[in-house]
PDB file of N, CA and C in Angstrom:
ATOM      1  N   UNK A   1       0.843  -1.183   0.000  1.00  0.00           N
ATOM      2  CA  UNK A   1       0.000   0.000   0.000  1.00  0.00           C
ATOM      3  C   UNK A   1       0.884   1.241   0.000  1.00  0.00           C
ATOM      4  N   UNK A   2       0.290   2.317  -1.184  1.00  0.00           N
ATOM      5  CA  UNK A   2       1.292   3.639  -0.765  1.00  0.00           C
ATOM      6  C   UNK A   2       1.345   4.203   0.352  1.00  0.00           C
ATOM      7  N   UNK A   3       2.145   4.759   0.722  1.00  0.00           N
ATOM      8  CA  UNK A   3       2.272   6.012   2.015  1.00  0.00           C
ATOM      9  C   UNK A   3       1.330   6.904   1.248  1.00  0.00           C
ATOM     10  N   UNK A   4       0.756   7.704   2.501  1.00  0.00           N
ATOM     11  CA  UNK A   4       0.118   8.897   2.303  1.00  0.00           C
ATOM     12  C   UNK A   4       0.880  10.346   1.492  1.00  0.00           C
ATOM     13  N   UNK A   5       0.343  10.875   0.037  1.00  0.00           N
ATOM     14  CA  UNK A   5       1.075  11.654  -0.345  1.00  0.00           C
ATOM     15  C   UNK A   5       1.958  11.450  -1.940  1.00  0.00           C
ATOM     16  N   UNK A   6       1.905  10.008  -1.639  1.00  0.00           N
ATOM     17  CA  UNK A   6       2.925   9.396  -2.792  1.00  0.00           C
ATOM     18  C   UNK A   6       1.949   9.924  -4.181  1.00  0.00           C
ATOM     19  N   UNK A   7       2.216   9.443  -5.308  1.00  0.00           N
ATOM     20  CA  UNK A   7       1.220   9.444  -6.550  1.00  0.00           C
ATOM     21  C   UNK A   7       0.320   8.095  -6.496  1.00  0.00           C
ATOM     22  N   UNK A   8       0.071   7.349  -6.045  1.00  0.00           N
ATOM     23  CA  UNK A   8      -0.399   5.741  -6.113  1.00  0.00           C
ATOM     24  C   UNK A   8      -1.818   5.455  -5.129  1.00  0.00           C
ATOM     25  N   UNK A   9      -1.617   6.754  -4.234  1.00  0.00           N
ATOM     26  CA  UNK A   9      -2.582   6.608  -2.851  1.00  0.00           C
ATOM     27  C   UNK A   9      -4.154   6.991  -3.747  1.00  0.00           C
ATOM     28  N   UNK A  10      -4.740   5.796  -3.478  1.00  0.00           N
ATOM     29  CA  UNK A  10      -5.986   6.039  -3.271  1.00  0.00           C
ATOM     30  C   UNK A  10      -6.778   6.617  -1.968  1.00  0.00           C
ATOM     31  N   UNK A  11      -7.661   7.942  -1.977  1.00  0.00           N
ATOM     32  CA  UNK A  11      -8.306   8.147  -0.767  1.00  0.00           C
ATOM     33  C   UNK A  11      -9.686   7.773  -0.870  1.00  0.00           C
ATOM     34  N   UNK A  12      -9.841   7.554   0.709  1.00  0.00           N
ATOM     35  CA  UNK A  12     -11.433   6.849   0.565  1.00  0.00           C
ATOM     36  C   UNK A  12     -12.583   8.311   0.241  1.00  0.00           C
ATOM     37  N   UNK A  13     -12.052   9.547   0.301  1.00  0.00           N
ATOM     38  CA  UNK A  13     -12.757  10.806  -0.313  1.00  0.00           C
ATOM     39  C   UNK A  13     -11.893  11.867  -0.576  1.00  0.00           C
ATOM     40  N   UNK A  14     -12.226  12.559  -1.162  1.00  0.00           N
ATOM     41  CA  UNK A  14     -11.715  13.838  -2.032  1.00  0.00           C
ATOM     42  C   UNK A  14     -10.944  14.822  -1.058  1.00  0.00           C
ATOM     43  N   UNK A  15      -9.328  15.104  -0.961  1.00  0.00           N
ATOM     44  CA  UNK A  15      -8.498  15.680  -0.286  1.00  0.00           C
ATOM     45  C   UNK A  15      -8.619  17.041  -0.681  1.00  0.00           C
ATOM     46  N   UNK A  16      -9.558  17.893   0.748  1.00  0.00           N
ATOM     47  CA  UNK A  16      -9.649  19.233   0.395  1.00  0.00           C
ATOM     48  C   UNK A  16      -8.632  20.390   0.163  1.00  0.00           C
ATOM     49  N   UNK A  17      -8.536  21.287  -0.355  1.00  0.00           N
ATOM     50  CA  UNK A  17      -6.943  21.919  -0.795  1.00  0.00           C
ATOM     51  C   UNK A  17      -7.224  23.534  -0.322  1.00  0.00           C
ATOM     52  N   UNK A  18      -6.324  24.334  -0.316  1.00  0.00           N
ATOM     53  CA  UNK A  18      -6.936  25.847  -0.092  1.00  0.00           C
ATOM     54  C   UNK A  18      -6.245  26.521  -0.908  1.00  0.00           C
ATOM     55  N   UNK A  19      -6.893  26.993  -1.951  1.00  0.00           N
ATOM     56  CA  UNK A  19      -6.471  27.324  -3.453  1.00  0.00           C
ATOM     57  C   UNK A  19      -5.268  28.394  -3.644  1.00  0.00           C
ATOM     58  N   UNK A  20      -5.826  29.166  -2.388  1.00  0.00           N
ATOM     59  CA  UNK A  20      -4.583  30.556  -2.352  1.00  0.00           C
ATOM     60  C   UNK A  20      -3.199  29.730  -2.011  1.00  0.00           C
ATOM     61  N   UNK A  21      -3.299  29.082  -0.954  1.00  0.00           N
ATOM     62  CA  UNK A  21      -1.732  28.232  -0.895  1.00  0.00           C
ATOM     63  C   UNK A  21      -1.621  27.181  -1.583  1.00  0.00           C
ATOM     64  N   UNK A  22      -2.206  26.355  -2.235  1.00  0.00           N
ATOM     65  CA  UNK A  22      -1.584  25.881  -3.499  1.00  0.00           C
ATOM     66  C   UNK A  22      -0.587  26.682  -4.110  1.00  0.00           C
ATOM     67  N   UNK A  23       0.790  25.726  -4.453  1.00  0.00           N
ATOM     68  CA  UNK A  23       1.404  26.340  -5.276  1.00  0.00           C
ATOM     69  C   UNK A  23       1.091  25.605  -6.718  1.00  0.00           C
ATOM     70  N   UNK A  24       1.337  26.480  -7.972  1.00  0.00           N
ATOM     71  CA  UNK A  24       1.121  26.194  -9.279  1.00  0.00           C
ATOM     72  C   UNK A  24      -0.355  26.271  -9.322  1.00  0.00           C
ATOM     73  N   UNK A  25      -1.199  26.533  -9.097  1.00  0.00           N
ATOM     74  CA  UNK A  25      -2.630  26.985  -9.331  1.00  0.00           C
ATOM     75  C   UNK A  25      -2.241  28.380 -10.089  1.00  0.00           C
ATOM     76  N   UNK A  26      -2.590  28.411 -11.497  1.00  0.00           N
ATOM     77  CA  UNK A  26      -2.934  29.732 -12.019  1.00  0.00           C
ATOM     78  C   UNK A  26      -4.264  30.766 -11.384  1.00  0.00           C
ATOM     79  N   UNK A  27      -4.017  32.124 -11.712  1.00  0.00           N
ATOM     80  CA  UNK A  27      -5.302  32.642 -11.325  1.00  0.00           C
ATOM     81  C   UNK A  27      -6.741  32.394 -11.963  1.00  0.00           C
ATOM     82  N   UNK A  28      -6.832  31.818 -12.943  1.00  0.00           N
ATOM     83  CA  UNK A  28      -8.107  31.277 -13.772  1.00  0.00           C
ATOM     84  C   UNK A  28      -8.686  30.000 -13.049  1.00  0.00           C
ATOM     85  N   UNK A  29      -7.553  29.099 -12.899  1.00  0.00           N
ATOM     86  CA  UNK A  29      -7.859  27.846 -11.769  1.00  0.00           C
ATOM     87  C   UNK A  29      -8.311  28.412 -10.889  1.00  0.00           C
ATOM     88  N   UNK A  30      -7.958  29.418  -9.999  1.00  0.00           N
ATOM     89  CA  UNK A  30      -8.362  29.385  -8.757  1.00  0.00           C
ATOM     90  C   UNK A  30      -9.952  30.438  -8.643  1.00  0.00           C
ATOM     91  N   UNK A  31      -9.868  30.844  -9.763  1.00  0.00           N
ATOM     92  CA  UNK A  31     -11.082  31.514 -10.060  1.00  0.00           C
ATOM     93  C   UNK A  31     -12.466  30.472 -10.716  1.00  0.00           C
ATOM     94  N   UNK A  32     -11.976  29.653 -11.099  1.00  0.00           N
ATOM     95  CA  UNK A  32     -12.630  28.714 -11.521  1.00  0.00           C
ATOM     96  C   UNK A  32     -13.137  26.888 -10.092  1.00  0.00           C
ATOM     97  N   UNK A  33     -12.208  27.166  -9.646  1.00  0.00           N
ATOM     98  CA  UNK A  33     -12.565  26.325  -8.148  1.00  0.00           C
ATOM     99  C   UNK A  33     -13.418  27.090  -7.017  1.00  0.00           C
ATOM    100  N   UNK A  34     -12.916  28.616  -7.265  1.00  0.00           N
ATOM    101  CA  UNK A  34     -14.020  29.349  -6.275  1.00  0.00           C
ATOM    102  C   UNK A  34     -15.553  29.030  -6.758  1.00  0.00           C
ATOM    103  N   UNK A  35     -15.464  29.665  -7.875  1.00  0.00           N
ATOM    104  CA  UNK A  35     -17.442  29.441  -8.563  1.00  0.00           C
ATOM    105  C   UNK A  35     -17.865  27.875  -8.701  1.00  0.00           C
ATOM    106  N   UNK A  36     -16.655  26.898  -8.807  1.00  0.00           N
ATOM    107  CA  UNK A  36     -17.903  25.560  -8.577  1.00  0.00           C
ATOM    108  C   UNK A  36     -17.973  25.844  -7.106  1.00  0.00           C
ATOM    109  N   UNK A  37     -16.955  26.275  -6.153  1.00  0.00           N
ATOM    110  CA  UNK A  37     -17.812  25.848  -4.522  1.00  0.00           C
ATOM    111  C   UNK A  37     -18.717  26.700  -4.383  1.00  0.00           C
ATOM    112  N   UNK A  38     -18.681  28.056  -5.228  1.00  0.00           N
ATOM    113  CA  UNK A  38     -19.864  28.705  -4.702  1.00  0.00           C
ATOM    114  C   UNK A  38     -21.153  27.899  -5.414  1.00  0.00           C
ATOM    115  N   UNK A  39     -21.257  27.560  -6.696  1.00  0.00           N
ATOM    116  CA  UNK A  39     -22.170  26.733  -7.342  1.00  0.00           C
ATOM    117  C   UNK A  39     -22.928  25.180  -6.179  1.00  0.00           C
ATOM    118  N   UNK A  40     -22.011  24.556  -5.370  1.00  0.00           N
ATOM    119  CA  UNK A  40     -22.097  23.362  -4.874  1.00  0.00           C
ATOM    120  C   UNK A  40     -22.739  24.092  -3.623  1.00  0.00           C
ATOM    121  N   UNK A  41     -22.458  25.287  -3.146  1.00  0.00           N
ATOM    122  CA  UNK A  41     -23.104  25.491  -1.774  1.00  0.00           C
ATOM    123  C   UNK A  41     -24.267  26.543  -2.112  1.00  0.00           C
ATOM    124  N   UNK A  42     -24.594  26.705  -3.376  1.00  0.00           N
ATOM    125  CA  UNK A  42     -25.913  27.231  -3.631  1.00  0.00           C
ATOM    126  C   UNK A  42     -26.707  25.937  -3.399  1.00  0.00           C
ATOM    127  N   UNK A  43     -26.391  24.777  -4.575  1.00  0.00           N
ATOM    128  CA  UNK A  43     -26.776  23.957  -4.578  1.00  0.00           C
ATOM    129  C   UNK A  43     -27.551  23.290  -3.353  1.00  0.00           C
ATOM    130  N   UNK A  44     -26.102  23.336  -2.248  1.00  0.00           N
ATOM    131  CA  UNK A  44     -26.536  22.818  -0.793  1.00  0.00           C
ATOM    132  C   UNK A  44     -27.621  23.410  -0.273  1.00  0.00           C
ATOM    133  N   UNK A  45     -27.766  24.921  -0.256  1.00  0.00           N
ATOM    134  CA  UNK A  45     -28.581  25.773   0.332  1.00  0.00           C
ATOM    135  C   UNK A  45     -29.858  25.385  -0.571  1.00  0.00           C
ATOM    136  N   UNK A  46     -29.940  25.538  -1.779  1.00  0.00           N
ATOM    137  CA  UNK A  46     -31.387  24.864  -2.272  1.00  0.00           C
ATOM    138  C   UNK A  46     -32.049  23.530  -1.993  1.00  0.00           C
ATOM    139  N   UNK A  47     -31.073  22.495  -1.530  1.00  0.00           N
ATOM    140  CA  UNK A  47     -31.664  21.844  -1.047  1.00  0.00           C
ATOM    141  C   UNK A  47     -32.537  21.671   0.194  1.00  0.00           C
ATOM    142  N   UNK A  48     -31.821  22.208   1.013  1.00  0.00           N
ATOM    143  CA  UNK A  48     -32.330  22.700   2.647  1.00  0.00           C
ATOM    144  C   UNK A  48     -33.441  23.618   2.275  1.00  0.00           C
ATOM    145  N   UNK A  49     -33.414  24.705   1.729  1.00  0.00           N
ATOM    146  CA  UNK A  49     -34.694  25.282   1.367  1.00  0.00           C
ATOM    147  C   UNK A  49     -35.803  24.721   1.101  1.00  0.00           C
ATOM    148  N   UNK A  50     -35.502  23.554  -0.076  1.00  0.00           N
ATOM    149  CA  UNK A  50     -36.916  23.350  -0.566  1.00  0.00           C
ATOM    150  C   UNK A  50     -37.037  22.096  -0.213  1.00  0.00           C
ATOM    151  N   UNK A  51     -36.242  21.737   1.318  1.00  0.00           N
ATOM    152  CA  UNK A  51     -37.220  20.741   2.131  1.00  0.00           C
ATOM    153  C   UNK A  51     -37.788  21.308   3.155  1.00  0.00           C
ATOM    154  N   UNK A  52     -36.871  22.313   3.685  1.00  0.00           N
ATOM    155  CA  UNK A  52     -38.283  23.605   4.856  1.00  0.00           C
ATOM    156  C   UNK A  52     -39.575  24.133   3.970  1.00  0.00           C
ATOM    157  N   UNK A  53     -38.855  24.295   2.928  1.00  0.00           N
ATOM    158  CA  UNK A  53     -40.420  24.924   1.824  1.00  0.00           C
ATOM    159  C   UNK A  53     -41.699  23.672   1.920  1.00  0.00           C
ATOM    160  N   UNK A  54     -41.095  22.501   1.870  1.00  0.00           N
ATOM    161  CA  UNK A  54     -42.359  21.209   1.848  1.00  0.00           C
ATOM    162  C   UNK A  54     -42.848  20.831   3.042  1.00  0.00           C
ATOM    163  N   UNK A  55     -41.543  21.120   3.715  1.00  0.00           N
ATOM    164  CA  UNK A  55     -42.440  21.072   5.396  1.00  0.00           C
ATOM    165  C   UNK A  55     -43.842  22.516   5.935  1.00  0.00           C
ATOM    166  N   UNK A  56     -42.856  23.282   5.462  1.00  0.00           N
ATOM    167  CA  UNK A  56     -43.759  24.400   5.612  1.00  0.00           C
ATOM    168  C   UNK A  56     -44.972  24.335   4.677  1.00  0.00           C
ATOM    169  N   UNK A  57     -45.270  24.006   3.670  1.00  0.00           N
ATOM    170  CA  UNK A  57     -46.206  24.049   2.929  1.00  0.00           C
ATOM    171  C   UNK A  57     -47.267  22.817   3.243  1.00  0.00           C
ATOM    172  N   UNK A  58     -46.854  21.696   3.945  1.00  0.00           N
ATOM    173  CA  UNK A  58     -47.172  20.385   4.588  1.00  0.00           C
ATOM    174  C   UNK A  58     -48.463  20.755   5.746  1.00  0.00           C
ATOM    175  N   UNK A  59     -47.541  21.443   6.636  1.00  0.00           N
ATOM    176  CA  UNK A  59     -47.825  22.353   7.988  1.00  0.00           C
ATOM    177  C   UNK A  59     -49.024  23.186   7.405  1.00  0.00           C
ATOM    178  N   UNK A  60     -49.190  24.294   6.701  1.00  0.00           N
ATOM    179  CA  UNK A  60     -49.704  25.383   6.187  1.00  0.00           C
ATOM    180  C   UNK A  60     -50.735  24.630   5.579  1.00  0.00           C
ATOM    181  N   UNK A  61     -50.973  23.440   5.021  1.00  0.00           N
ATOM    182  CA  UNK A  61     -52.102  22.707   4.528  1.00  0.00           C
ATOM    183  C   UNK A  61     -52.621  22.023   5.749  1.00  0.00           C
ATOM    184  N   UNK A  62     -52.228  21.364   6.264  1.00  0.00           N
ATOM    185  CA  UNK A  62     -52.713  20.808   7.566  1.00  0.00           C
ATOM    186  C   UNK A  62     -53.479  21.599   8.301  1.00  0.00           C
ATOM    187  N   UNK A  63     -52.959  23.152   8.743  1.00  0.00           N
ATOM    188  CA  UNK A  63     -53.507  23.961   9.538  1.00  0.00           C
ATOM    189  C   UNK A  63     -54.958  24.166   8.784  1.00  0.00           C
ATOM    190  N   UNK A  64     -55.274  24.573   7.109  1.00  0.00           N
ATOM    191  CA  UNK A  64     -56.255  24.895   6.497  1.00  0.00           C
ATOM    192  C   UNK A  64     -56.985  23.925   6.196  1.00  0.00           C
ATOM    193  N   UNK A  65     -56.703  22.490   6.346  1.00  0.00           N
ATOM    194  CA  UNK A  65     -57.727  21.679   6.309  1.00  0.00           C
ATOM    195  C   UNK A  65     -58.293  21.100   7.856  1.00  0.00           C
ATOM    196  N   UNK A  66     -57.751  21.619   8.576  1.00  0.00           N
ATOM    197  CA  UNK A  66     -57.988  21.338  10.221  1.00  0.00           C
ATOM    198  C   UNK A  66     -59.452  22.412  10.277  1.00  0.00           C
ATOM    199  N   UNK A  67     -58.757  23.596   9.743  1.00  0.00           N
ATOM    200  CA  UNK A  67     -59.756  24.730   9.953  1.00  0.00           C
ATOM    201  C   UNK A  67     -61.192  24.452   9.227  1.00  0.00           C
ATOM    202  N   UNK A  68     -60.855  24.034   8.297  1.00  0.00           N
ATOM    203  CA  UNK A  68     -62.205  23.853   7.480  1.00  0.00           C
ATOM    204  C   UNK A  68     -63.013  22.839   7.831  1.00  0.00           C
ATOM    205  N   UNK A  69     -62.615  21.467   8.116  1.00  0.00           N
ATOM    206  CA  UNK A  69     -63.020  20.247   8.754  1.00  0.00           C
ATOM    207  C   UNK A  69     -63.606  20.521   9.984  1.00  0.00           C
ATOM    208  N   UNK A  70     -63.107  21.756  10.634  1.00  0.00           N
ATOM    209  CA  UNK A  70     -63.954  22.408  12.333  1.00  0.00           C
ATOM    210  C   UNK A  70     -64.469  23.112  11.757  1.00  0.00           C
ATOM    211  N   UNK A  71     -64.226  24.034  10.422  1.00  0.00           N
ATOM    212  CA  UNK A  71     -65.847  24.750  10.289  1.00  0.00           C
ATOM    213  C   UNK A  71     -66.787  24.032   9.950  1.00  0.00           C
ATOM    214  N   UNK A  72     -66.681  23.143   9.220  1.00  0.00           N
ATOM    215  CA  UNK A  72     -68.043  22.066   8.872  1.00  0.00           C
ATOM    216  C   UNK A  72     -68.761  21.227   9.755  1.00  0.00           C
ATOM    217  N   UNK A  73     -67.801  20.853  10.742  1.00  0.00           N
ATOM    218  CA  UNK A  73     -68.298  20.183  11.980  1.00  0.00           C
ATOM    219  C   UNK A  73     -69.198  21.132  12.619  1.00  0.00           C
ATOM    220  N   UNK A  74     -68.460  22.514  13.029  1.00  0.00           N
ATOM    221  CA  UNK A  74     -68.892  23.646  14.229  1.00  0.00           C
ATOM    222  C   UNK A  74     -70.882  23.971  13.369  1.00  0.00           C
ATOM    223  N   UNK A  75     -70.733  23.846  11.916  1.00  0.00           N
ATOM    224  CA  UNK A  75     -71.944  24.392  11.497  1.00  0.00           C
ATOM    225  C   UNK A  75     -72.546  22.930  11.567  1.00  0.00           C
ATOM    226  N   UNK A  76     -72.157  22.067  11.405  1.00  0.00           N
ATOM    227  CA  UNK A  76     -72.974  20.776  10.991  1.00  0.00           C
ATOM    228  C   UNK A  76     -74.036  20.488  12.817  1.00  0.00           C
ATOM    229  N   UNK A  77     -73.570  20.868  13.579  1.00  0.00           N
ATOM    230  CA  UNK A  77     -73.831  20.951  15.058  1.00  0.00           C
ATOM    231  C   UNK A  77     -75.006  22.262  15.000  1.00  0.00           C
ATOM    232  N   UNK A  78     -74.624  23.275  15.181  1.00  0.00           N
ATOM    233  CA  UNK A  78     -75.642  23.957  14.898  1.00  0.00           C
ATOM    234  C   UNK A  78     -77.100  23.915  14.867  1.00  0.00           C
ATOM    235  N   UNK A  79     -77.862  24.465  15.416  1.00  0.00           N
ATOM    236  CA  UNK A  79     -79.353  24.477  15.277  1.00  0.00           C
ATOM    237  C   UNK A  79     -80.117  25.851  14.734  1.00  0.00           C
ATOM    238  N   UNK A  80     -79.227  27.126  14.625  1.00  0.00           N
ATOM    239  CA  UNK A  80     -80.064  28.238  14.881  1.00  0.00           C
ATOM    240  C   UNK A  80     -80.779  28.420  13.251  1.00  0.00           C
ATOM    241  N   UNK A  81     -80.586  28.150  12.314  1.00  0.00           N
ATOM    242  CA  UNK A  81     -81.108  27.997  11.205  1.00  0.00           C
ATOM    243  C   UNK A  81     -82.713  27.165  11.505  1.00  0.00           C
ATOM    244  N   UNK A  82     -82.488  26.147  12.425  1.00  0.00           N
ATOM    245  CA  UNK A  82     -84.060  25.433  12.874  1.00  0.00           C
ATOM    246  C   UNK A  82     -84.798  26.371  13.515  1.00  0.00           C
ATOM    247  N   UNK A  83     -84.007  26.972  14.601  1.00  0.00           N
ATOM    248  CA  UNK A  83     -84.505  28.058  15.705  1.00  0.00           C
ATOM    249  C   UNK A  83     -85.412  29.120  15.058  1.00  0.00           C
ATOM    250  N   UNK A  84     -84.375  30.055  13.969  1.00  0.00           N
ATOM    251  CA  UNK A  84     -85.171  30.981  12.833  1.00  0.00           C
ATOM    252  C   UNK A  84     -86.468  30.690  12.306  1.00  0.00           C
ATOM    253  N   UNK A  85     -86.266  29.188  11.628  1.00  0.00           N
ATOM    254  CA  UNK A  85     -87.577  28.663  10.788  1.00  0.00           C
ATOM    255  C   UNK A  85     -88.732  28.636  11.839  1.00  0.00           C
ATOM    256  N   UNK A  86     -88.517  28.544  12.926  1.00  0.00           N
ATOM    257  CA  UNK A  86     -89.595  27.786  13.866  1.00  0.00           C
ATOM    258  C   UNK A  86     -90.368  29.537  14.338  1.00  0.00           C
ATOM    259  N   UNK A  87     -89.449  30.155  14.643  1.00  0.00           N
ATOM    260  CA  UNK A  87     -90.028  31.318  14.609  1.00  0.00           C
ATOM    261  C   UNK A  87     -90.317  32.233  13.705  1.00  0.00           C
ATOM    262  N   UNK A  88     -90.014  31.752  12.738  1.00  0.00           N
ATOM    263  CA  UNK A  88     -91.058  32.434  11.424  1.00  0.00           C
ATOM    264  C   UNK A  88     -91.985  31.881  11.049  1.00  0.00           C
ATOM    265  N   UNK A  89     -92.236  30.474  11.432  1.00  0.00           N
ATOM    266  CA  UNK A  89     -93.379  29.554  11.102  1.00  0.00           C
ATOM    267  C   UNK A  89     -94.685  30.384  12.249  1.00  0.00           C
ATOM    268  N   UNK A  90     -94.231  30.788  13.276  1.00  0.00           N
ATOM    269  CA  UNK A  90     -94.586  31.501  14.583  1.00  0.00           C
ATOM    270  C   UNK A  90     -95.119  33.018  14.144  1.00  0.00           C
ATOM    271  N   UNK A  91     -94.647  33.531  14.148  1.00  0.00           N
ATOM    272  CA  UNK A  91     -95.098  34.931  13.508  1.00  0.00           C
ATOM    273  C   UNK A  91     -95.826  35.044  12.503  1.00  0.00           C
ATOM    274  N   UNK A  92     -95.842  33.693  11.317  1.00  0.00           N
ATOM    275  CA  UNK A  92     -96.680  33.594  10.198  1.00  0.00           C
ATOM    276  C   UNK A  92     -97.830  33.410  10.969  1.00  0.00           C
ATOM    277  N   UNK A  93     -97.966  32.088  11.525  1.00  0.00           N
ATOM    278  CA  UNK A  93     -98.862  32.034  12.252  1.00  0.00           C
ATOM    279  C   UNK A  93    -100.206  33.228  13.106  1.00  0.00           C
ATOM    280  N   UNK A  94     -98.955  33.799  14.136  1.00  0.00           N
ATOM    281  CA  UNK A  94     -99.898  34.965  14.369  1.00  0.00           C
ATOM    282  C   UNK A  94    -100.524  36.132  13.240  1.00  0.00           C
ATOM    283  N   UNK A  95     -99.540  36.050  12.303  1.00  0.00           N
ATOM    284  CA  UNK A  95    -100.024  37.271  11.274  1.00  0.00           C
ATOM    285  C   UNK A  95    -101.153  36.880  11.022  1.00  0.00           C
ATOM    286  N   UNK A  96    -101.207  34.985  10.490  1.00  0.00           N
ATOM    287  CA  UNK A  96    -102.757  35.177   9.744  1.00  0.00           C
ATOM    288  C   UNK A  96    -104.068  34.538  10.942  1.00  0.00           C
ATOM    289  N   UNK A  97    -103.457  34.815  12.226  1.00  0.00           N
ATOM    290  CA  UNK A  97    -104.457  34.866  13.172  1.00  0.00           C
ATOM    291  C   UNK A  97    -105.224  36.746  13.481  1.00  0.00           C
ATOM    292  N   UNK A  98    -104.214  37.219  13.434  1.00  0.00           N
ATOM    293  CA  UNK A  98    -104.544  38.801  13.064  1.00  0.00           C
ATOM    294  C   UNK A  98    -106.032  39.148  12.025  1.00  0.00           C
ATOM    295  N   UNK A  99    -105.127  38.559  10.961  1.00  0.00           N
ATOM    296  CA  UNK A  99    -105.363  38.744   9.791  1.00  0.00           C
ATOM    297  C   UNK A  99    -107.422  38.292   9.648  1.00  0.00           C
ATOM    298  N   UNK A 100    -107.377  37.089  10.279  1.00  0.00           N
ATOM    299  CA  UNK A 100    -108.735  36.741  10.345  1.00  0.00           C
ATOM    300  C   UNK A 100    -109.775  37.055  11.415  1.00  0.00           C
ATOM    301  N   UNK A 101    -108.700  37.323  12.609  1.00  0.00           N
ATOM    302  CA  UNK A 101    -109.612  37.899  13.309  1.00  0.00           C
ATOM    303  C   UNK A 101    -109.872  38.875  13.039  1.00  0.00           C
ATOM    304  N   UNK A 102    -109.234  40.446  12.406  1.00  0.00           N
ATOM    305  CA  UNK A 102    -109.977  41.363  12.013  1.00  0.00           C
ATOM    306  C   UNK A 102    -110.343  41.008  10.603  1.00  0.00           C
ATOM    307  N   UNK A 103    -110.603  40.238   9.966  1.00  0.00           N
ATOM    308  CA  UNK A 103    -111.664  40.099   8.629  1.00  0.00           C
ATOM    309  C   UNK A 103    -112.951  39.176   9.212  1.00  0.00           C
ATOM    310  N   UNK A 104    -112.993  39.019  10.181  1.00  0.00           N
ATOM    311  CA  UNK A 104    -114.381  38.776  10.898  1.00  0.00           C
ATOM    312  C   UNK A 104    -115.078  39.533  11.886  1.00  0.00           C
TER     313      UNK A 104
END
Protein backbone atom coordinates (compact mmCIF):
# COMPACT_ATOMS: atom_id res chain seq x y z
CA UNK A 1 0.00 0.00 0.00
CA UNK A 2 1.29 3.64 -0.77
CA UNK A 3 2.27 6.01 2.01
CA UNK A 4 0.12 8.90 2.30
CA UNK A 5 1.07 11.65 -0.35
CA UNK A 6 2.92 9.40 -2.79
CA UNK A 7 1.22 9.44 -6.55
CA UNK A 8 -0.40 5.74 -6.11
CA UNK A 9 -2.58 6.61 -2.85
CA UNK A 10 -5.99 6.04 -3.27
CA UNK A 11 -8.31 8.15 -0.77
CA UNK A 12 -11.43 6.85 0.57
CA UNK A 13 -12.76 10.81 -0.31
CA UNK A 14 -11.71 13.84 -2.03
CA UNK A 15 -8.50 15.68 -0.29
CA UNK A 16 -9.65 19.23 0.40
CA UNK A 17 -6.94 21.92 -0.80
CA UNK A 18 -6.94 25.85 -0.09
CA UNK A 19 -6.47 27.32 -3.45
CA UNK A 20 -4.58 30.56 -2.35
CA UNK A 21 -1.73 28.23 -0.90
CA UNK A 22 -1.58 25.88 -3.50
CA UNK A 23 1.40 26.34 -5.28
CA UNK A 24 1.12 26.19 -9.28
CA UNK A 25 -2.63 26.99 -9.33
CA UNK A 26 -2.93 29.73 -12.02
CA UNK A 27 -5.30 32.64 -11.33
CA UNK A 28 -8.11 31.28 -13.77
CA UNK A 29 -7.86 27.85 -11.77
CA UNK A 30 -8.36 29.38 -8.76
CA UNK A 31 -11.08 31.51 -10.06
CA UNK A 32 -12.63 28.71 -11.52
CA UNK A 33 -12.56 26.32 -8.15
CA UNK A 34 -14.02 29.35 -6.27
CA UNK A 35 -17.44 29.44 -8.56
CA UNK A 36 -17.90 25.56 -8.58
CA UNK A 37 -17.81 25.85 -4.52
CA UNK A 38 -19.86 28.70 -4.70
CA UNK A 39 -22.17 26.73 -7.34
CA UNK A 40 -22.10 23.36 -4.87
CA UNK A 41 -23.10 25.49 -1.77
CA UNK A 42 -25.91 27.23 -3.63
CA UNK A 43 -26.78 23.96 -4.58
CA UNK A 44 -26.54 22.82 -0.79
CA UNK A 45 -28.58 25.77 0.33
CA UNK A 46 -31.39 24.86 -2.27
CA UNK A 47 -31.66 21.84 -1.05
CA UNK A 48 -32.33 22.70 2.65
CA UNK A 49 -34.69 25.28 1.37
CA UNK A 50 -36.92 23.35 -0.57
CA UNK A 51 -37.22 20.74 2.13
CA UNK A 52 -38.28 23.61 4.86
CA UNK A 53 -40.42 24.92 1.82
CA UNK A 54 -42.36 21.21 1.85
CA UNK A 55 -42.44 21.07 5.40
CA UNK A 56 -43.76 24.40 5.61
CA UNK A 57 -46.21 24.05 2.93
CA UNK A 58 -47.17 20.38 4.59
CA UNK A 59 -47.83 22.35 7.99
CA UNK A 60 -49.70 25.38 6.19
CA UNK A 61 -52.10 22.71 4.53
CA UNK A 62 -52.71 20.81 7.57
CA UNK A 63 -53.51 23.96 9.54
CA UNK A 64 -56.26 24.89 6.50
CA UNK A 65 -57.73 21.68 6.31
CA UNK A 66 -57.99 21.34 10.22
CA UNK A 67 -59.76 24.73 9.95
CA UNK A 68 -62.20 23.85 7.48
CA UNK A 69 -63.02 20.25 8.75
CA UNK A 70 -63.95 22.41 12.33
CA UNK A 71 -65.85 24.75 10.29
CA UNK A 72 -68.04 22.07 8.87
CA UNK A 73 -68.30 20.18 11.98
CA UNK A 74 -68.89 23.65 14.23
CA UNK A 75 -71.94 24.39 11.50
CA UNK A 76 -72.97 20.78 10.99
CA UNK A 77 -73.83 20.95 15.06
CA UNK A 78 -75.64 23.96 14.90
CA UNK A 79 -79.35 24.48 15.28
CA UNK A 80 -80.06 28.24 14.88
CA UNK A 81 -81.11 28.00 11.20
CA UNK A 82 -84.06 25.43 12.87
CA UNK A 83 -84.51 28.06 15.70
CA UNK A 84 -85.17 30.98 12.83
CA UNK A 85 -87.58 28.66 10.79
CA UNK A 86 -89.60 27.79 13.87
CA UNK A 87 -90.03 31.32 14.61
CA UNK A 88 -91.06 32.43 11.42
CA UNK A 89 -93.38 29.55 11.10
CA UNK A 90 -94.59 31.50 14.58
CA UNK A 91 -95.10 34.93 13.51
CA UNK A 92 -96.68 33.59 10.20
CA UNK A 93 -98.86 32.03 12.25
CA UNK A 94 -99.90 34.97 14.37
CA UNK A 95 -100.02 37.27 11.27
CA UNK A 96 -102.76 35.18 9.74
CA UNK A 97 -104.46 34.87 13.17
CA UNK A 98 -104.54 38.80 13.06
CA UNK A 99 -105.36 38.74 9.79
CA UNK A 100 -108.73 36.74 10.35
CA UNK A 101 -109.61 37.90 13.31
CA UNK A 102 -109.98 41.36 12.01
CA UNK A 103 -111.66 40.10 8.63
CA UNK A 104 -114.38 38.78 10.90
Amino acid sequence: MAAPGEPGETAAFARRIDPAREPGLSAEQRRLMAQVEFAQRQRALQRRLRSRNVLLALAIGAVTVGIYGYTFYSVSQERFLDELEQEAEAARTRARARTEGAAS
